[in-house]
C-alpha atoms as a PDB file:
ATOM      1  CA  UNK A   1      11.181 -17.017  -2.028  1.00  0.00           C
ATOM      2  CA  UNK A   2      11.306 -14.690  -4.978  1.00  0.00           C
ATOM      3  CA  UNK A   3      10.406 -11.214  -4.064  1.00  0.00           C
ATOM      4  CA  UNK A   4      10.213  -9.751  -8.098  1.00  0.00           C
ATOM      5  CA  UNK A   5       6.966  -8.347  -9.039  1.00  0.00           C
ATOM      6  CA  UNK A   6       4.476 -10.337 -11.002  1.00  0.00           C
ATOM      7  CA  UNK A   7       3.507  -9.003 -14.099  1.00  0.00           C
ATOM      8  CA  UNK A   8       4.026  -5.004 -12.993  1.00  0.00           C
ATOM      9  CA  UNK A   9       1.031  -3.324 -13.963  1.00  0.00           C
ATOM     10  CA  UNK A  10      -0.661   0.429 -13.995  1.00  0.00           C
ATOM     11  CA  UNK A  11      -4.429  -0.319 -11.852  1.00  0.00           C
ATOM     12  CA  UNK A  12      -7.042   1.650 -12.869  1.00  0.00           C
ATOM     13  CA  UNK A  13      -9.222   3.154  -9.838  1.00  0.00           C
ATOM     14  CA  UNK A  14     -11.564   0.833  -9.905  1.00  0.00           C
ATOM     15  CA  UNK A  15      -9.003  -1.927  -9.636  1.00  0.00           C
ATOM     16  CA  UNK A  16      -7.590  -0.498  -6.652  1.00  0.00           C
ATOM     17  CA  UNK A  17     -11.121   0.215  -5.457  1.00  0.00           C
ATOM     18  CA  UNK A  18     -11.838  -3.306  -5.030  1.00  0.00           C
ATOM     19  CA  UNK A  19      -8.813  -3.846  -3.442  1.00  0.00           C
ATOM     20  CA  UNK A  20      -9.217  -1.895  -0.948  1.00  0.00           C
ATOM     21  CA  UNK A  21     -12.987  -2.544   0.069  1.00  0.00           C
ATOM     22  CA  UNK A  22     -11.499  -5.810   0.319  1.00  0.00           C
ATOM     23  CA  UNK A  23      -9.861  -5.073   3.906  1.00  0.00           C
ATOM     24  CA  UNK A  24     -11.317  -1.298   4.980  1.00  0.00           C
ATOM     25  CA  UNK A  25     -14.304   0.041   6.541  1.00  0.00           C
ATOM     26  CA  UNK A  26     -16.501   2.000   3.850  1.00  0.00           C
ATOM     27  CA  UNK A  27     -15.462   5.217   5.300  1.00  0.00           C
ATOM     28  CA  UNK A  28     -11.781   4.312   4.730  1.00  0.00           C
ATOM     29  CA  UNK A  29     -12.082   2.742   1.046  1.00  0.00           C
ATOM     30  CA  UNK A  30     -11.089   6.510  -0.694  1.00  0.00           C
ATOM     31  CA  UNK A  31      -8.392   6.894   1.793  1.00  0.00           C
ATOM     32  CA  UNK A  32      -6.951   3.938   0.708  1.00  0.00           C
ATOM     33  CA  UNK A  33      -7.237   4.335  -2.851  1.00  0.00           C
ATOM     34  CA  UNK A  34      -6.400   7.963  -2.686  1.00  0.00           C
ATOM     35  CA  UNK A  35      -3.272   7.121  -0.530  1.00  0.00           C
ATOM     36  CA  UNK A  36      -2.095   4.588  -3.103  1.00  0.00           C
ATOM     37  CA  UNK A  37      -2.161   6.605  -5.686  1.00  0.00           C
ATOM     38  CA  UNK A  38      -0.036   9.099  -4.510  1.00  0.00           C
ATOM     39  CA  UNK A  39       2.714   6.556  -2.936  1.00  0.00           C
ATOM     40  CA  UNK A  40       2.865   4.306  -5.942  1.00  0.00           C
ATOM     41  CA  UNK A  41       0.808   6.073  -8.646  1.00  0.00           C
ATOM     42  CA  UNK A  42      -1.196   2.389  -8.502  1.00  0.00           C
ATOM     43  CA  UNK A  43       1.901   0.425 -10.211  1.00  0.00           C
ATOM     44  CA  UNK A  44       2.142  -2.602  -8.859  1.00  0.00           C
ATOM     45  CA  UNK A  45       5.800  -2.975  -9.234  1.00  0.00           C
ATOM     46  CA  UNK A  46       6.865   0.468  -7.295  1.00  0.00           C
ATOM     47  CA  UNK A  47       9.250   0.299  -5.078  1.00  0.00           C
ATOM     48  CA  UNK A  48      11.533   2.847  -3.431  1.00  0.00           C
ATOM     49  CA  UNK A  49      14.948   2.387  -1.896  1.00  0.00           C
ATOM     50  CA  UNK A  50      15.899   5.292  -1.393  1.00  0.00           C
ATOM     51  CA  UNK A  51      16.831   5.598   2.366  1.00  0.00           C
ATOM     52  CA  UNK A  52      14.023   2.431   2.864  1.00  0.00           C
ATOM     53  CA  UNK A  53      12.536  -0.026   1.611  1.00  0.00           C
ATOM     54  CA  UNK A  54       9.082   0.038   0.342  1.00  0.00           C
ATOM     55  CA  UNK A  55       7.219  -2.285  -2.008  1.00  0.00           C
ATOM     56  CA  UNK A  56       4.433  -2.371  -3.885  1.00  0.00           C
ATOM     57  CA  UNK A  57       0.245  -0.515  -4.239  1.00  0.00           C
ATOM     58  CA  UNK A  58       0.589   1.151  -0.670  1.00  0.00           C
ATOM     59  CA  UNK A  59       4.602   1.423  -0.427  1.00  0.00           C
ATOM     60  CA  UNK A  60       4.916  -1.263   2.483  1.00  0.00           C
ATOM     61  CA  UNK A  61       7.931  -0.451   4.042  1.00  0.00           C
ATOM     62  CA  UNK A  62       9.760  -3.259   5.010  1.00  0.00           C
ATOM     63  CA  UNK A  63      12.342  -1.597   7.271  1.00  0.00           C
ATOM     64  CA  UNK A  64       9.641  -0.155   9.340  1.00  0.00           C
ATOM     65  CA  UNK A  65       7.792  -3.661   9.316  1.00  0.00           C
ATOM     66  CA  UNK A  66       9.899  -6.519   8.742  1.00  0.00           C
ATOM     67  CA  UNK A  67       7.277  -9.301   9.865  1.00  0.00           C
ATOM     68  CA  UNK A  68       5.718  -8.273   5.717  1.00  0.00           C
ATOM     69  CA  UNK A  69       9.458  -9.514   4.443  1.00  0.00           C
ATOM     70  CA  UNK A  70       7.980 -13.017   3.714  1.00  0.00           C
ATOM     71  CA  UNK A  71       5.252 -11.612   1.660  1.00  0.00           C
ATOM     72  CA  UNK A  72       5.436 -10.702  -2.082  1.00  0.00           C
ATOM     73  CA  UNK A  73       4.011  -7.120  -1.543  1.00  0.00           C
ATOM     74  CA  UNK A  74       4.668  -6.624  -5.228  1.00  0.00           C
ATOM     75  CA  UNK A  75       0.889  -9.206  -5.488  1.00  0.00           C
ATOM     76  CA  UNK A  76      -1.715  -6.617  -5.273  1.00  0.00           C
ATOM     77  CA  UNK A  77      -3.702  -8.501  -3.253  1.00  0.00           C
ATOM     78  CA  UNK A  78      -1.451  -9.201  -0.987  1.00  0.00           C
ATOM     79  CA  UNK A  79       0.257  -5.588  -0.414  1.00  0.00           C
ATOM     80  CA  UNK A  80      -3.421  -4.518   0.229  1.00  0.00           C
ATOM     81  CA  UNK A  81      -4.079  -7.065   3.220  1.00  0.00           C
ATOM     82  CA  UNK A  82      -0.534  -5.925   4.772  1.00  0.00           C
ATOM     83  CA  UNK A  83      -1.256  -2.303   3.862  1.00  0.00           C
ATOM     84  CA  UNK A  84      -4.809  -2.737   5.966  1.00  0.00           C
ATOM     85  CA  UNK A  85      -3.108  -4.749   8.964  1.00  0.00           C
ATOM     86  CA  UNK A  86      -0.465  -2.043   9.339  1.00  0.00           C
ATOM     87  CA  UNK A  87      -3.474   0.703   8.776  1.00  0.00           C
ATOM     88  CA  UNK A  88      -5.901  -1.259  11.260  1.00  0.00           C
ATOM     89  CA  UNK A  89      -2.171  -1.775  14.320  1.00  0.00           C
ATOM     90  CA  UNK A  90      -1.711   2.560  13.613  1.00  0.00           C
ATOM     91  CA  UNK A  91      -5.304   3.052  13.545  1.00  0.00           C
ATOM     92  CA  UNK A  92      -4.524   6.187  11.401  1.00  0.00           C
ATOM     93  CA  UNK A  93      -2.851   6.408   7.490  1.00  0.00           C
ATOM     94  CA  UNK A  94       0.378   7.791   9.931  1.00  0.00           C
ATOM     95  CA  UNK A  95       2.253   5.290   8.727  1.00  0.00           C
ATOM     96  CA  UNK A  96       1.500   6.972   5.226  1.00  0.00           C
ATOM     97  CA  UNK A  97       2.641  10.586   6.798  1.00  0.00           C
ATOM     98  CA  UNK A  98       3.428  12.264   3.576  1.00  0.00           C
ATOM     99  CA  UNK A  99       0.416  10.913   1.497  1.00  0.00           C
ATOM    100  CA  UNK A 100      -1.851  11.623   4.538  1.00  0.00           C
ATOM    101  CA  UNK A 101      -0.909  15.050   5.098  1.00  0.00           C
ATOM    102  CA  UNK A 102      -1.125  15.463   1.590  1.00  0.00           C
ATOM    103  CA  UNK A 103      -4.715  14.497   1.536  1.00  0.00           C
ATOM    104  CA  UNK A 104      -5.944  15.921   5.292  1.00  0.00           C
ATOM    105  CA  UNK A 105      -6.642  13.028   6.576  1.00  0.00           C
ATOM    106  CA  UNK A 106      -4.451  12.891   9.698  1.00  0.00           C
END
């Protein structure tokens, strides 16, 4: 399976907006857009390797959860279902420490 983003591009909040009230609660949808921004400035093609592995809108780490290695979290779509399963198995943006302390929403 190939794993390279697909056509990397810069969301605009609304963009990621959508995404997000895809998957979360009301009361979560800023969270989730606010938390994206700040772990992959909403480019679709982030990644960062250093020390893990993390892919994509909402930085899915793959080290941390390997059972989202099949998925091309580079698709927006995509990294914003996994990024709401892992959100919705924490129950908490914990898994997004830095972002979520950042923000005060821990």
């Amino acid at each position: 399976m190939d794993l390279t983003p697909l056509s990397p591009r810069l969301l605009q909040r609304y963009e990621v907006t959508l995404l997000a009230a895809a998957y979360w609660p009301a009361e979560e949808i800023d969270n989730a857009v606010n938390v994206a921004q700040l772990e992959s400035g909403w480019h679709t093609d982030s990644r960062n390797t250093n020390g893990e592995d993390s892919r994509g809108l909402w930085q899915i780490n793959v080290q941390a959860h390997p059972q989202y290695l099949r998925f091309n979290l580079f698709d927006p779509q995509i990294n914003a279902w996994c990024a709401y399963q892992v959100w919705k198995a924490s129950k908490s943006w914990r898994p997004w420490l830095n972002a979520a302390t950042k923000l005060g929403i821990l």
